[in-house]
Protein backbone atom coordinates (compact mmCIF):
# COMPACT_ATOMS: atom_id res chain seq x y z
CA UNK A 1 -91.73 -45.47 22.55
CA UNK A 2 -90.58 -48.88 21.19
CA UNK A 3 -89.08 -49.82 25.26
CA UNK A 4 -93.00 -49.05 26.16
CA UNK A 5 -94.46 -51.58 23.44
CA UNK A 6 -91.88 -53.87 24.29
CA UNK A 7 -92.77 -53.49 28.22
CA UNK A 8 -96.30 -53.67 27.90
CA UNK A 9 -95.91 -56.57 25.53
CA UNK A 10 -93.94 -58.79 28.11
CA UNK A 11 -96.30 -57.59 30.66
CA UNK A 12 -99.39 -59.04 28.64
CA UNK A 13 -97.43 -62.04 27.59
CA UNK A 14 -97.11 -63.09 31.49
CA UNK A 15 -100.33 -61.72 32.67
CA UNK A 16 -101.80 -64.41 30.35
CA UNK A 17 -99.76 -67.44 31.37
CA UNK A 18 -100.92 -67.30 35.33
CA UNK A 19 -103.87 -69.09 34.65
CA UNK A 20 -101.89 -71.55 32.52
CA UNK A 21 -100.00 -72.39 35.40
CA UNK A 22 -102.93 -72.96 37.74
CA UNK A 23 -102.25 -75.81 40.27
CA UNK A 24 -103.12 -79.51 38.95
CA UNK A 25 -104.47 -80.37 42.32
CA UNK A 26 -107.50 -77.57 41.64
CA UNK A 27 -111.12 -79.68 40.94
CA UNK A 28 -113.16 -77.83 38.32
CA UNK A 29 -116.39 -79.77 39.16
CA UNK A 30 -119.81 -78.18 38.92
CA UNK A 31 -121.79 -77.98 42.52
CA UNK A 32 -124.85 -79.81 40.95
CA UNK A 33 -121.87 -83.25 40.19
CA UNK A 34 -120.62 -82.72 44.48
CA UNK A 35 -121.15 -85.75 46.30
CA UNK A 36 -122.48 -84.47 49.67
CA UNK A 37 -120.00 -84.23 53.20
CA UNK A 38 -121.48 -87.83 54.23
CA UNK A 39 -120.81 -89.96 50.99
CA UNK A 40 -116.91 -88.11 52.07
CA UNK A 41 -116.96 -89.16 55.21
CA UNK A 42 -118.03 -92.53 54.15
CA UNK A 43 -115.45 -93.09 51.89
CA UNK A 44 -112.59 -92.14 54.15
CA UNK A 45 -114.08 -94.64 57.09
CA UNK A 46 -113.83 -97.18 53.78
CA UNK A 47 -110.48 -96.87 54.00
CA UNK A 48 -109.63 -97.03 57.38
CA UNK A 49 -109.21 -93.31 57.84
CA UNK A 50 -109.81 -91.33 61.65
CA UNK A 51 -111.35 -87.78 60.22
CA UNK A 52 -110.35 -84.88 62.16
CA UNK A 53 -111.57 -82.35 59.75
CA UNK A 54 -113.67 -82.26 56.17
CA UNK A 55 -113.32 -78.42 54.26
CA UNK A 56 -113.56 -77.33 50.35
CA UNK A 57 -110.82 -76.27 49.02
CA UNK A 58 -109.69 -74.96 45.56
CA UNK A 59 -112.81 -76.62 44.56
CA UNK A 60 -111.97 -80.25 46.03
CA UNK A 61 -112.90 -81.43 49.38
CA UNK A 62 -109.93 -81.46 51.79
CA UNK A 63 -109.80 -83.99 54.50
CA UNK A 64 -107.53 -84.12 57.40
CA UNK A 65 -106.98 -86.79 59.61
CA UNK A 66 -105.03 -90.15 60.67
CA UNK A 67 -104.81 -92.99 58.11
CA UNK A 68 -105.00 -96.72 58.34
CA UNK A 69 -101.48 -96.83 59.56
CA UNK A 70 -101.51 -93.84 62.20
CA UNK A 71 -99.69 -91.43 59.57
CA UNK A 72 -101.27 -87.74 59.99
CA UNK A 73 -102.30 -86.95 56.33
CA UNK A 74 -104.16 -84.11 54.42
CA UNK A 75 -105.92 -85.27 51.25
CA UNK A 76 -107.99 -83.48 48.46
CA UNK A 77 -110.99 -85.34 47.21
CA UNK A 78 -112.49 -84.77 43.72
CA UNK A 79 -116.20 -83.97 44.91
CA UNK A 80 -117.98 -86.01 42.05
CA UNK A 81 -116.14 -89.11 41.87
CA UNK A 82 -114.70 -88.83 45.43
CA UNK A 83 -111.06 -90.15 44.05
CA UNK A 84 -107.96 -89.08 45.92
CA UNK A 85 -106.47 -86.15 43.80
CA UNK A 86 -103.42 -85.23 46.12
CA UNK A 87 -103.07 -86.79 49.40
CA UNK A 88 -99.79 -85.52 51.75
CA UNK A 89 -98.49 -87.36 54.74
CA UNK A 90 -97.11 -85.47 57.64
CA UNK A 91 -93.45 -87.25 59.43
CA UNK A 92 -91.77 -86.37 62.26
CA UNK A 93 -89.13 -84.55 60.65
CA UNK A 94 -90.91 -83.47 57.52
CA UNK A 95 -94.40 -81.50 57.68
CA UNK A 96 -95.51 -82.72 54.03
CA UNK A 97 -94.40 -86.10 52.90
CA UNK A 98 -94.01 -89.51 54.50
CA UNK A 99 -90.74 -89.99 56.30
CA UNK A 100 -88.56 -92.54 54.19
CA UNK A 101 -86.90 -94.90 56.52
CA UNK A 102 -83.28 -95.55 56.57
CA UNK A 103 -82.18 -99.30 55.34
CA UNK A 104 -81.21 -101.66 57.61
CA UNK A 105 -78.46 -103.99 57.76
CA UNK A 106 -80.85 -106.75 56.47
CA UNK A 107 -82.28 -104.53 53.91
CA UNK A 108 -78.84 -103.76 52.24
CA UNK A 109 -77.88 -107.50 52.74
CA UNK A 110 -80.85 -108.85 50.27
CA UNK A 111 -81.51 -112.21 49.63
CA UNK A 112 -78.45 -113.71 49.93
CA UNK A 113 -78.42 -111.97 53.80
CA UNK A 114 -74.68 -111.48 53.37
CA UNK A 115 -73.29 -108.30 53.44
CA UNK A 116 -71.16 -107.14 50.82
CA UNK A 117 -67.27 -107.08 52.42
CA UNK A 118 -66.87 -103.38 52.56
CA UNK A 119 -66.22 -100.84 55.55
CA UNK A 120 -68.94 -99.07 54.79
CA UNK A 121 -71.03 -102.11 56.21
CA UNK A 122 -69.17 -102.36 59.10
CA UNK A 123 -71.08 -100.08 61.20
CA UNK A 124 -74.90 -98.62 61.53
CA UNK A 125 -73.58 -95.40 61.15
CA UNK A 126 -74.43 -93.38 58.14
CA UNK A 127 -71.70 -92.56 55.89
CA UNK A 128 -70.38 -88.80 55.82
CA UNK A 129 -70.32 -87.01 52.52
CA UNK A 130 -68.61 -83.73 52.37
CA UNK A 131 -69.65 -81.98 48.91
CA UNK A 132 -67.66 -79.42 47.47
């Protein structure tokens, strides 16, 4: 009897947390505060953005498209004050954040634009790291 309470306890006890751990990137906005699909499509043109695609979801606008640099990139839009809530940029090698480029020689050189007298400068390759 006590393994049931104790069961059904832990059971409630998570039950309740799920909405607790609702996304952050959700809009709770009331339809009568939306900003209508133009004023969205007005802002993204504002900012240099090629719109392929405007949807709702989880309660925020979604747009999909090419940004002012050529970067594919899906955003959600808080409907009232049409501010970027999450915005994700799609790389060649990964499908949901902006590729980070690898430093060049010049980059790792600095100001000075000497390189620091180590082999590990003395080629483009990147290093190889074994981990254990």
């Amino acid at each position: 009897m006590m393994k049931n309470i104790a069961a059904a306890s832990l059971l409630l006890a998570l039950a309740g947390a799920g909405p607790a751990m609702a996304d952050d990137d959700d809009c709770h906005v009331p339809m009568s505060q939306w900003q209508p699909r133009e004023a969205v499509q007005k802002m993204a043109e504002e900012r240099g953005w090629q719109v392929s695609r405007i949807k709702i979801d989880d309660g925020c606008y979604e747009i999909r498209g090419v940004d002012e640099t050529g970067q594919p990139f899906k955003a959600k839009i808080d409907p009232a004050t049409l501010s970027i809530v999450k915005m994700k940029h799609k790389g060649r090698h990964d499908d949901h954040t902006r590729v980070r480029q690898q430093p060049t020689g010049s980059d790792i050189a600095g100001a000075s634009g000497v390189l620091p007298s180590n082999k590990l400068f003395e080629s483009d390759e990147r290093p190889k790291t074994i981990v254990k």
